[in-house]
C-alpha atoms as a PDB file:
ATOM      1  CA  UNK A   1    -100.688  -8.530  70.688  1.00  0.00           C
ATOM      2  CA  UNK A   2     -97.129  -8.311  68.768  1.00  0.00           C
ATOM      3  CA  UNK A   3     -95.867 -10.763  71.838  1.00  0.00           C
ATOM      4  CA  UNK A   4     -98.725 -13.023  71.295  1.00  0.00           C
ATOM      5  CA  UNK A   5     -98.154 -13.422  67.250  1.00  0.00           C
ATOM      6  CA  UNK A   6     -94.443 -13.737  67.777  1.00  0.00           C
ATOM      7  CA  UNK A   7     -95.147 -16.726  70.161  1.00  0.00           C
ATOM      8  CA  UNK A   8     -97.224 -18.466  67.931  1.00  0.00           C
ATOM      9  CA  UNK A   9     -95.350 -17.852  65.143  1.00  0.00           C
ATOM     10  CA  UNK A  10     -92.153 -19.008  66.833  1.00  0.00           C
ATOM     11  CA  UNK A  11     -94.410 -22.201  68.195  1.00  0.00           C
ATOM     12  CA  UNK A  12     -95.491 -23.058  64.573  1.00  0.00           C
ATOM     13  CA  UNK A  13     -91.827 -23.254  63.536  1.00  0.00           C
ATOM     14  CA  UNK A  14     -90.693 -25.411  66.699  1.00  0.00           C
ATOM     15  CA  UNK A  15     -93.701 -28.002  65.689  1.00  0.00           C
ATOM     16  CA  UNK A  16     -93.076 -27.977  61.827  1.00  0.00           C
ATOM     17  CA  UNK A  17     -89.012 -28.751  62.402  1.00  0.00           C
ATOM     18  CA  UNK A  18     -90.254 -31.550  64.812  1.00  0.00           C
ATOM     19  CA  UNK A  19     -92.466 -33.069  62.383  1.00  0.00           C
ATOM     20  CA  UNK A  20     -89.447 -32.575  59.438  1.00  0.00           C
ATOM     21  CA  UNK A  21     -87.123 -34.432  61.451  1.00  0.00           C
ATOM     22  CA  UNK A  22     -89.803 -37.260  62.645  1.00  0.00           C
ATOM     23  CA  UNK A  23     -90.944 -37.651  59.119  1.00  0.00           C
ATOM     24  CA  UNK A  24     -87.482 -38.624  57.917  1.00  0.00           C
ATOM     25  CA  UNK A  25     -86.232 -42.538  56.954  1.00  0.00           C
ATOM     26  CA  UNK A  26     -83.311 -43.779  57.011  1.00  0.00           C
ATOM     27  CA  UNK A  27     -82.204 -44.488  53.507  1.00  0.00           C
ATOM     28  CA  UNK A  28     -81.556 -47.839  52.107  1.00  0.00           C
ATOM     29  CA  UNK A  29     -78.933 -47.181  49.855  1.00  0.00           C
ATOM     30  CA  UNK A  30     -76.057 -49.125  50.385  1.00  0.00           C
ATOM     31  CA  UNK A  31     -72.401 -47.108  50.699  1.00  0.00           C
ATOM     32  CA  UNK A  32     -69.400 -49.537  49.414  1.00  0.00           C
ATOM     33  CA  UNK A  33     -66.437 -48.099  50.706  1.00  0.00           C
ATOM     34  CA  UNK A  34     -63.080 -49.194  49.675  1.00  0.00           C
ATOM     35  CA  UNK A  35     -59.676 -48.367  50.983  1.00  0.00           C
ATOM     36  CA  UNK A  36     -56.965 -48.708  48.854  1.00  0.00           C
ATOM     37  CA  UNK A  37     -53.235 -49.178  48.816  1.00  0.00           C
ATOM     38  CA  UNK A  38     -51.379 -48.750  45.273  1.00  0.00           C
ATOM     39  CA  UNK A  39     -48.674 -51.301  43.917  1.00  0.00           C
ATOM     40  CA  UNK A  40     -45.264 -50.108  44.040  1.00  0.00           C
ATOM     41  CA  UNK A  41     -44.142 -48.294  41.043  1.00  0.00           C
ATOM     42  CA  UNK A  42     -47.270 -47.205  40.291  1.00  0.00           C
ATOM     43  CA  UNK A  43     -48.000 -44.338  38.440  1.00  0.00           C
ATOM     44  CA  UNK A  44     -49.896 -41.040  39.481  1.00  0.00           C
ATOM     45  CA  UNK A  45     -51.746 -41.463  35.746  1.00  0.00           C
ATOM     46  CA  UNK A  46     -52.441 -44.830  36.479  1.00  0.00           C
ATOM     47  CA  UNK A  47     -54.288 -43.773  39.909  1.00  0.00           C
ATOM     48  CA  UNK A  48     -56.045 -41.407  37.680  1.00  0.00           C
ATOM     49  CA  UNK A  49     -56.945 -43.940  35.162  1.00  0.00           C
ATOM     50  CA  UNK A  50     -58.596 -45.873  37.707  1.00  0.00           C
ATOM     51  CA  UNK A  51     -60.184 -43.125  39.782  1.00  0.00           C
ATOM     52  CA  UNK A  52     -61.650 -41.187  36.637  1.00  0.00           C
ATOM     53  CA  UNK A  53     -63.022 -44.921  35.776  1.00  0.00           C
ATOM     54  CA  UNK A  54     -64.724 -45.700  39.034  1.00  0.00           C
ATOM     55  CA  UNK A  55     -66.227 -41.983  39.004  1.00  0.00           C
ATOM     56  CA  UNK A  56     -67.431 -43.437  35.038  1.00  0.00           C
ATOM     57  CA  UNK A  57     -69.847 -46.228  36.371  1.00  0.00           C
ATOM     58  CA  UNK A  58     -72.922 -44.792  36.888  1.00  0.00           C
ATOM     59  CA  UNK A  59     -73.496 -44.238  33.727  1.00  0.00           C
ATOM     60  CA  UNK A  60     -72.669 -48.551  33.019  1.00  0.00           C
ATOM     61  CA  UNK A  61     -74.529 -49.507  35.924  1.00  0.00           C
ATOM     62  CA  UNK A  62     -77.619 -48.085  36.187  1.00  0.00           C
ATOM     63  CA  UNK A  63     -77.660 -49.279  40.181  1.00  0.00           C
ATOM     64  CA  UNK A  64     -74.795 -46.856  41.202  1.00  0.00           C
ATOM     65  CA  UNK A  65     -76.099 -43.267  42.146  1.00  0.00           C
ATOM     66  CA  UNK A  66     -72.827 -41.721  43.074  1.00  0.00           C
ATOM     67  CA  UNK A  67     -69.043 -42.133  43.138  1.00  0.00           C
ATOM     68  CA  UNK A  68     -67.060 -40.121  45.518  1.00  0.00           C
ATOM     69  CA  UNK A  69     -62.844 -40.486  45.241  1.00  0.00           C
ATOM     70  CA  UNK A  70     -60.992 -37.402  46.656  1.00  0.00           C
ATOM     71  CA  UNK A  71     -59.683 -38.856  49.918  1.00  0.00           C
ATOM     72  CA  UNK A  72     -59.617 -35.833  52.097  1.00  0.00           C
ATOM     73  CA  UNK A  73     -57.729 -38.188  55.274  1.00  0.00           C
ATOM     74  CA  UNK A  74     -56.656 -41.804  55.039  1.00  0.00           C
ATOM     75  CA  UNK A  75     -55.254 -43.821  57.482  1.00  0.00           C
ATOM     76  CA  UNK A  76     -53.924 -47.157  57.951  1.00  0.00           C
ATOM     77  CA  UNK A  77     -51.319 -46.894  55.450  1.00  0.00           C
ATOM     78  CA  UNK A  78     -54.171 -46.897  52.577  1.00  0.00           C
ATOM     79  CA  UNK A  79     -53.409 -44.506  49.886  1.00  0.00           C
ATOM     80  CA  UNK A  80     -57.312 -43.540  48.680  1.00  0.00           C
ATOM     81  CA  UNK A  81     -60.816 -44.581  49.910  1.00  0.00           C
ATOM     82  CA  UNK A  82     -63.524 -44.821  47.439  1.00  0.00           C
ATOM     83  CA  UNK A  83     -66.899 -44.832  47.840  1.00  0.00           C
ATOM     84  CA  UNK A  84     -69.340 -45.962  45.733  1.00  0.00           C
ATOM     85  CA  UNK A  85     -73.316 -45.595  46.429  1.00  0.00           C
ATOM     86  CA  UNK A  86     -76.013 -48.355  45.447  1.00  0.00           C
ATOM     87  CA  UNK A  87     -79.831 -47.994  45.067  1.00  0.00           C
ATOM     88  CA  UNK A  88     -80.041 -51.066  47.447  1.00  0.00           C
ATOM     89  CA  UNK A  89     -78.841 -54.327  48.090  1.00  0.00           C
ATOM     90  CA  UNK A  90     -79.867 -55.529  45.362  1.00  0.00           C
ATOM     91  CA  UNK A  91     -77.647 -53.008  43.163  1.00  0.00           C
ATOM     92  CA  UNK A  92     -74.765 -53.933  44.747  1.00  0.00           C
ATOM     93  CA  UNK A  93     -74.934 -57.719  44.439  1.00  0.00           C
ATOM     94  CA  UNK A  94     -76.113 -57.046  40.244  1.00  0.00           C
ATOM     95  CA  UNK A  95     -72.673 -54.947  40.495  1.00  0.00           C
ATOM     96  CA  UNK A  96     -70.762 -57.865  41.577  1.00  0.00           C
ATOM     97  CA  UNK A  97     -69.111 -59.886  37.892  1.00  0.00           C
ATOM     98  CA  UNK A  98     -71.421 -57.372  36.123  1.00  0.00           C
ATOM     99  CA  UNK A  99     -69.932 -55.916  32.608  1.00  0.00           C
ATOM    100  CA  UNK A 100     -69.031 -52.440  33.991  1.00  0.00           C
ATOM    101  CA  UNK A 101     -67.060 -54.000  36.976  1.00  0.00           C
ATOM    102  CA  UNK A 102     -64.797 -56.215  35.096  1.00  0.00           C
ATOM    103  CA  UNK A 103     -64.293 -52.937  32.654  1.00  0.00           C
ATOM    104  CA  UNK A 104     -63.561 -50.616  35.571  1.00  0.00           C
ATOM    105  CA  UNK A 105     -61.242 -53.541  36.758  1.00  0.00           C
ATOM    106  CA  UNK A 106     -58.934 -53.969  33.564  1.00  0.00           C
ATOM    107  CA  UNK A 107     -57.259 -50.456  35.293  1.00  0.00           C
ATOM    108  CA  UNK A 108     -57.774 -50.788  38.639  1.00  0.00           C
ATOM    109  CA  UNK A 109     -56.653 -54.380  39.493  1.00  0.00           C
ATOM    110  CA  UNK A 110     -53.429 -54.367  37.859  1.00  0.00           C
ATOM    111  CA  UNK A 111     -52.229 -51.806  40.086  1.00  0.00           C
ATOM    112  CA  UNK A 112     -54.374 -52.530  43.290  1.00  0.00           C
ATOM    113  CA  UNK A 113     -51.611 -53.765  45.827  1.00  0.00           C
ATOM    114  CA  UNK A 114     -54.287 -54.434  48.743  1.00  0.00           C
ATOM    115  CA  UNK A 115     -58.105 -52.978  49.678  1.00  0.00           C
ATOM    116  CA  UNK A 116     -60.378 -53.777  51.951  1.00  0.00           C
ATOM    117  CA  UNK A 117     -64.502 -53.217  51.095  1.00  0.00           C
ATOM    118  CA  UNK A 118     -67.360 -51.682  53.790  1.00  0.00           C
ATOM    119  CA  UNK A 119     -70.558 -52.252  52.661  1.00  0.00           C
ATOM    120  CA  UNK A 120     -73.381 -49.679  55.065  1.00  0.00           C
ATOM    121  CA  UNK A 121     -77.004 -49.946  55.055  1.00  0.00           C
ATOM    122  CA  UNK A 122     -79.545 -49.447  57.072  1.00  0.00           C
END
């Protein structure tokens, strides 16, 4: 009897993880991800500047759910990635000449040698 209720109890978990995983959808979010190489001569507070005001603008543009900037591996001779999460496409074109972007860009721009933008949905 103890075999018997271990089986179905086992069972039970098997089927409910099956229907977790089928029940999940893909988000639609959009992930901008930028890779980044700095100016010559610039400064490690002026990287700061403009990281600490890229991590600032979800609270300017109400589209943006997270910010992520601590590059844990870069490659391509890029010196950070950034990566910036939208509610949807949508979001990310309101983003786009929106007030919070050209504030965020009076730091970042001036020292942004080159970058190159990923934009991921599904």
């Amino acid at each position: 009897m103890k075999k018997l209720l271990l089986t179905l109890a086992f069972a039970g978990l098997v089927a409910l993880g099956a229907t977790t995983v089928s029940a999940q959808v893909a988000p639609k979010s959009v992930i901008h991800v930028i890779t980044v190489s700095w100016k010559a001569g610039t400064t490690p507070e002026q990287i700061k500047a403009a990281l600490d005001g890229v991590q600032a603008l979800p609270a300017q543009f109400k589209g943006i759910t997270h910010v992520w900037t601590k590059s844990m591996k870069v490659q391509g001779g890029k010196a950070n990635a950034i990566v910036m999460e939208f509610v949807n496409e949508a979001a990310l074109e309101g983003y786009s000449g929106s007030e919070a972007q050209k504030e965020w860009y009076k730091t970042y721009l001036p020292i942004r040698e080159q970058s190159t933008t990923f934009d991921i949905t599904n």
